[in-house]
N, C-alpha and C. Protein backbone atom coordinates (compact mmCIF):
# COMPACT_ATOMS: atom_id res chain seq x y z
N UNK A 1 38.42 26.88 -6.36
CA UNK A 1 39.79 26.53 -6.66
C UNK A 1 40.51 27.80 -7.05
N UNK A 2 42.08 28.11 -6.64
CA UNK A 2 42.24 29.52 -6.53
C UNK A 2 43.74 28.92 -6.97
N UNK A 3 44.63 28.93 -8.41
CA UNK A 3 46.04 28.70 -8.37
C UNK A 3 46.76 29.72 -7.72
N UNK A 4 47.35 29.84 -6.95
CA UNK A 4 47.89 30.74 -6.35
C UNK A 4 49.36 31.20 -6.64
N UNK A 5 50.01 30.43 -7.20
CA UNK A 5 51.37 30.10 -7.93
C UNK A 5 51.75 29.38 -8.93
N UNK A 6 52.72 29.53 -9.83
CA UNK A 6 52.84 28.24 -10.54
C UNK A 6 52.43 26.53 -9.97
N UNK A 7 53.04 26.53 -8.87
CA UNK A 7 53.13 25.20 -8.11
C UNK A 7 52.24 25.05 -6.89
N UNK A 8 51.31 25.80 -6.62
CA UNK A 8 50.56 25.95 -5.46
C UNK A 8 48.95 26.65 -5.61
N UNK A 9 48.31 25.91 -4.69
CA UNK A 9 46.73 25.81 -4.97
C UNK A 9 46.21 26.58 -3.61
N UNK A 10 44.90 26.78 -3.86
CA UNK A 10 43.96 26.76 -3.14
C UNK A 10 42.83 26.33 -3.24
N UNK A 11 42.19 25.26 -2.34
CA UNK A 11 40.68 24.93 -2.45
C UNK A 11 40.53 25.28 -0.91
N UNK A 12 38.65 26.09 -1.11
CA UNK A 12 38.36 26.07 0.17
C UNK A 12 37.48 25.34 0.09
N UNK A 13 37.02 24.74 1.05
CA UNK A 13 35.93 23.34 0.67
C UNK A 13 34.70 24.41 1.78
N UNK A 14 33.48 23.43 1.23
CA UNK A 14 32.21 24.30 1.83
C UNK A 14 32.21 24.21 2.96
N UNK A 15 31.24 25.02 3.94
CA UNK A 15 31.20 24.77 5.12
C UNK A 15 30.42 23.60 5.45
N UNK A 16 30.75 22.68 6.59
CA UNK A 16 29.96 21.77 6.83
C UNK A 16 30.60 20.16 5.86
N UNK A 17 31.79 20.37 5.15
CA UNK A 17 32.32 19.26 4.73
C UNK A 17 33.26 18.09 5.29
N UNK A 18 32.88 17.01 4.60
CA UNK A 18 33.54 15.83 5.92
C UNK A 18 34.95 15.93 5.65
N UNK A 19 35.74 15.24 6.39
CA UNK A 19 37.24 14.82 6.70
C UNK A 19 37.47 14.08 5.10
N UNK A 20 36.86 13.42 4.57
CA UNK A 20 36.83 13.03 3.39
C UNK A 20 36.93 13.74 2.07
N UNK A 21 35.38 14.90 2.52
CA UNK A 21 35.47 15.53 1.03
C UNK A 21 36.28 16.54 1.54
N UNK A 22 37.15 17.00 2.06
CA UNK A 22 38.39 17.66 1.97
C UNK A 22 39.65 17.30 1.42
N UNK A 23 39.71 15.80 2.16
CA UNK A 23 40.99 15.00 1.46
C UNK A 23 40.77 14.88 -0.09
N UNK A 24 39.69 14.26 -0.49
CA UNK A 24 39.22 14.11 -2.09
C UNK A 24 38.92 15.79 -2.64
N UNK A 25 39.11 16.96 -2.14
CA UNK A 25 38.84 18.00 -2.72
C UNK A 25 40.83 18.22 -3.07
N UNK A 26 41.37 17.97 -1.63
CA UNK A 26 42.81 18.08 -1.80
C UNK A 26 43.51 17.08 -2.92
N UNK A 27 42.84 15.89 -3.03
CA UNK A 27 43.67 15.08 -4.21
C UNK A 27 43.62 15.56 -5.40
N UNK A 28 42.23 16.04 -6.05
CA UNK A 28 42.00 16.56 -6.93
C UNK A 28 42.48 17.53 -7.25
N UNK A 29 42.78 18.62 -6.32
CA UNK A 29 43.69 19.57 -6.80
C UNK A 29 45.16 19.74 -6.89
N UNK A 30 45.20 19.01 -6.38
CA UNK A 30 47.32 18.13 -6.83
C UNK A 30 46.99 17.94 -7.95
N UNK A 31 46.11 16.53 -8.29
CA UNK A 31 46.31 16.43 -10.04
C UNK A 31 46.03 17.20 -10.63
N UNK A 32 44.91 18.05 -10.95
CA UNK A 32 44.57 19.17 -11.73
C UNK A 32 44.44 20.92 -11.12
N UNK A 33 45.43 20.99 -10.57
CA UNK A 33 45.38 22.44 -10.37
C UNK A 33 46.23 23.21 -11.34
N UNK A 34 46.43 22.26 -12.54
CA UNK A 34 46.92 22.82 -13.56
C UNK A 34 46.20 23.40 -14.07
N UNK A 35 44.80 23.06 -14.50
CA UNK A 35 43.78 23.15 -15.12
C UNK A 35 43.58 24.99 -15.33
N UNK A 36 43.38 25.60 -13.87
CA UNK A 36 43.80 26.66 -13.38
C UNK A 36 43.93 27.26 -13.76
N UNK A 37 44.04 28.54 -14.45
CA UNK A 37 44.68 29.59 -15.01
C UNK A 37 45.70 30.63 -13.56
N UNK A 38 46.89 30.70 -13.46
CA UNK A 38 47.22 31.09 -12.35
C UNK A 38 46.97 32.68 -12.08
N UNK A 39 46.37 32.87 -10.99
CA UNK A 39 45.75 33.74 -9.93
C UNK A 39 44.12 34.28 -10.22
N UNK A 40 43.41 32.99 -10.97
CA UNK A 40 42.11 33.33 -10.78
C UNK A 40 41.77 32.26 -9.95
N UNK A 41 40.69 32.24 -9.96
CA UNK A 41 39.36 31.64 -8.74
C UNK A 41 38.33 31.25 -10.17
N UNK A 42 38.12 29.65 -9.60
CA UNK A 42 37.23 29.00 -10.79
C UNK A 42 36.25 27.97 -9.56
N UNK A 43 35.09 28.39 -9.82
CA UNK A 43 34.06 27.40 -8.95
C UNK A 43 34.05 26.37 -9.30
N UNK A 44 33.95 25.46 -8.63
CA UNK A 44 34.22 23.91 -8.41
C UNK A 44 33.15 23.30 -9.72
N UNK A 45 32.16 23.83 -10.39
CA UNK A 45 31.22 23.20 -11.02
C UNK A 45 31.88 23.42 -11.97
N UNK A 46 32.62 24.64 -12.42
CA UNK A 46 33.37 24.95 -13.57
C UNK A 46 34.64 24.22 -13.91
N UNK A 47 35.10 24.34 -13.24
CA UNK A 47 36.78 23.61 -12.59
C UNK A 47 36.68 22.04 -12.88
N UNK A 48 34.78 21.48 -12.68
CA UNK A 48 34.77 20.05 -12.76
C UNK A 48 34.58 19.87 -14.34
N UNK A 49 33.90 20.48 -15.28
CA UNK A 49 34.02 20.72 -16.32
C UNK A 49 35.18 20.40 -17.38
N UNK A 50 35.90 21.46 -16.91
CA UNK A 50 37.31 21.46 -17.71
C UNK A 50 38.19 20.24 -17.44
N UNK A 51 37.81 20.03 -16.26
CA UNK A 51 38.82 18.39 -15.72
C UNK A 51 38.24 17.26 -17.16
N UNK A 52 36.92 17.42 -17.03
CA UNK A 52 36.21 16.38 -17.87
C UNK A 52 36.50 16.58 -19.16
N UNK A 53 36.90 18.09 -19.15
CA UNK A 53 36.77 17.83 -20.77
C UNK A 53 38.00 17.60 -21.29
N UNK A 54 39.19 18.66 -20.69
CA UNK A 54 40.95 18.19 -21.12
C UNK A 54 41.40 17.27 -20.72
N UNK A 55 41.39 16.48 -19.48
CA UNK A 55 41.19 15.60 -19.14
C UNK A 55 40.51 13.87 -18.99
N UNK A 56 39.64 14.06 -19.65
CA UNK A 56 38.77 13.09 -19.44
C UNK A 56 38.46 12.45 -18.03
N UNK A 57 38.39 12.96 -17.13
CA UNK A 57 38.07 12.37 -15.99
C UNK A 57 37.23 12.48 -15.57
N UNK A 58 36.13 12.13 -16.44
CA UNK A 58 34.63 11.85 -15.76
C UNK A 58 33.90 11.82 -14.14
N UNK A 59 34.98 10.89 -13.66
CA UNK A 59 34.77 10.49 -12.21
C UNK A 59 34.84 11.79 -11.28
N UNK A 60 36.11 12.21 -11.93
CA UNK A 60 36.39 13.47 -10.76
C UNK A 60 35.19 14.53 -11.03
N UNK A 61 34.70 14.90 -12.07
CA UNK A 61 33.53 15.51 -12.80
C UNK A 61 32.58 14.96 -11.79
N UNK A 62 31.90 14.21 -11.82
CA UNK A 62 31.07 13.17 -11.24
C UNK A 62 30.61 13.73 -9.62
N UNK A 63 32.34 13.74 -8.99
CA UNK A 63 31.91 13.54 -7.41
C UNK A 63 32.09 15.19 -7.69
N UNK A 64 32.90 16.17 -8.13
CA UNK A 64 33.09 17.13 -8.09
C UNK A 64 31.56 17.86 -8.23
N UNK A 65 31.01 17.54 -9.05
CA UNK A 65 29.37 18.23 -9.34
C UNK A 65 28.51 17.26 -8.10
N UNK A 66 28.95 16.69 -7.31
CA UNK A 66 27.85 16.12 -6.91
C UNK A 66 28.52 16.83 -5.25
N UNK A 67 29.82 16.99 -5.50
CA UNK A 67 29.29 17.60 -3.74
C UNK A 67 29.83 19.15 -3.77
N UNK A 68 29.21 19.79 -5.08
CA UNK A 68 28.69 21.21 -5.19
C UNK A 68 27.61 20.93 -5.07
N UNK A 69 26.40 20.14 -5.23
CA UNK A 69 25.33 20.11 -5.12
C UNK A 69 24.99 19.96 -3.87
N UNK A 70 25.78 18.74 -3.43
CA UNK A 70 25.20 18.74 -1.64
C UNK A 70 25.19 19.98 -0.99
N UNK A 71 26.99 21.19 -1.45
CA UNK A 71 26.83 21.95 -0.48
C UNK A 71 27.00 23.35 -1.11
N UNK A 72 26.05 23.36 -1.96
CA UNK A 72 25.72 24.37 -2.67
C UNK A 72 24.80 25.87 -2.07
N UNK A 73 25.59 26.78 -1.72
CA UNK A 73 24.91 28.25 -1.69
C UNK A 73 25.27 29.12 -2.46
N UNK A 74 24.98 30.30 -2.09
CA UNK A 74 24.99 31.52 -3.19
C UNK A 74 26.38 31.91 -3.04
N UNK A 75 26.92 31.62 -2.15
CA UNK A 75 28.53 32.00 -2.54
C UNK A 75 29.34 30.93 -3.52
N UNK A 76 29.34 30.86 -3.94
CA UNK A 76 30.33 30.64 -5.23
C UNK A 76 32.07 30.57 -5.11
N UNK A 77 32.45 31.26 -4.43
CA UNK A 77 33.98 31.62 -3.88
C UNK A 77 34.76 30.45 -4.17
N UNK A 78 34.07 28.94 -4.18
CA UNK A 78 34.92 27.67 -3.83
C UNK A 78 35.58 27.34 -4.81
């Protein structure tokens, strides 16, 4: 997750992700790309964290750690 502006995001989703976990990577970062600090880069395991914790949104926590896990490598970048 990469804030790129006050009002504007970046997620790159992993390689090999469905039509789905793109859309659900894109919803998530409408609601919380506040979270963000603007113009760093925060990995999705981290990023799911802070959702959970200022937030309370468990759920998004939930799928967020679970499809870093599915598509988890040594790059980190996401």
């Amino acid at each position: 997750m990469r804030r790129v502006s006050p009002t504007a995001f970046s997620v790159m989703p992993f390689p090999g992700s469905s039509v789905e976990d793109m859309e659900q990577l894109r919803f998530l970062a409408r609601q919380y790309a506040q979270q963000v600090p603007f113009g760093l880069d925060w990995p999705l395991n981290f990023w799911a964290s802070e959702i959970a914790y200022h937030r309370g949104d468990h759920a998004a926590r939930c799928w967020l750690d679970g499809y870093f896990q599915r598509h988890h490598t040594t790059d980190t970048r996401h």
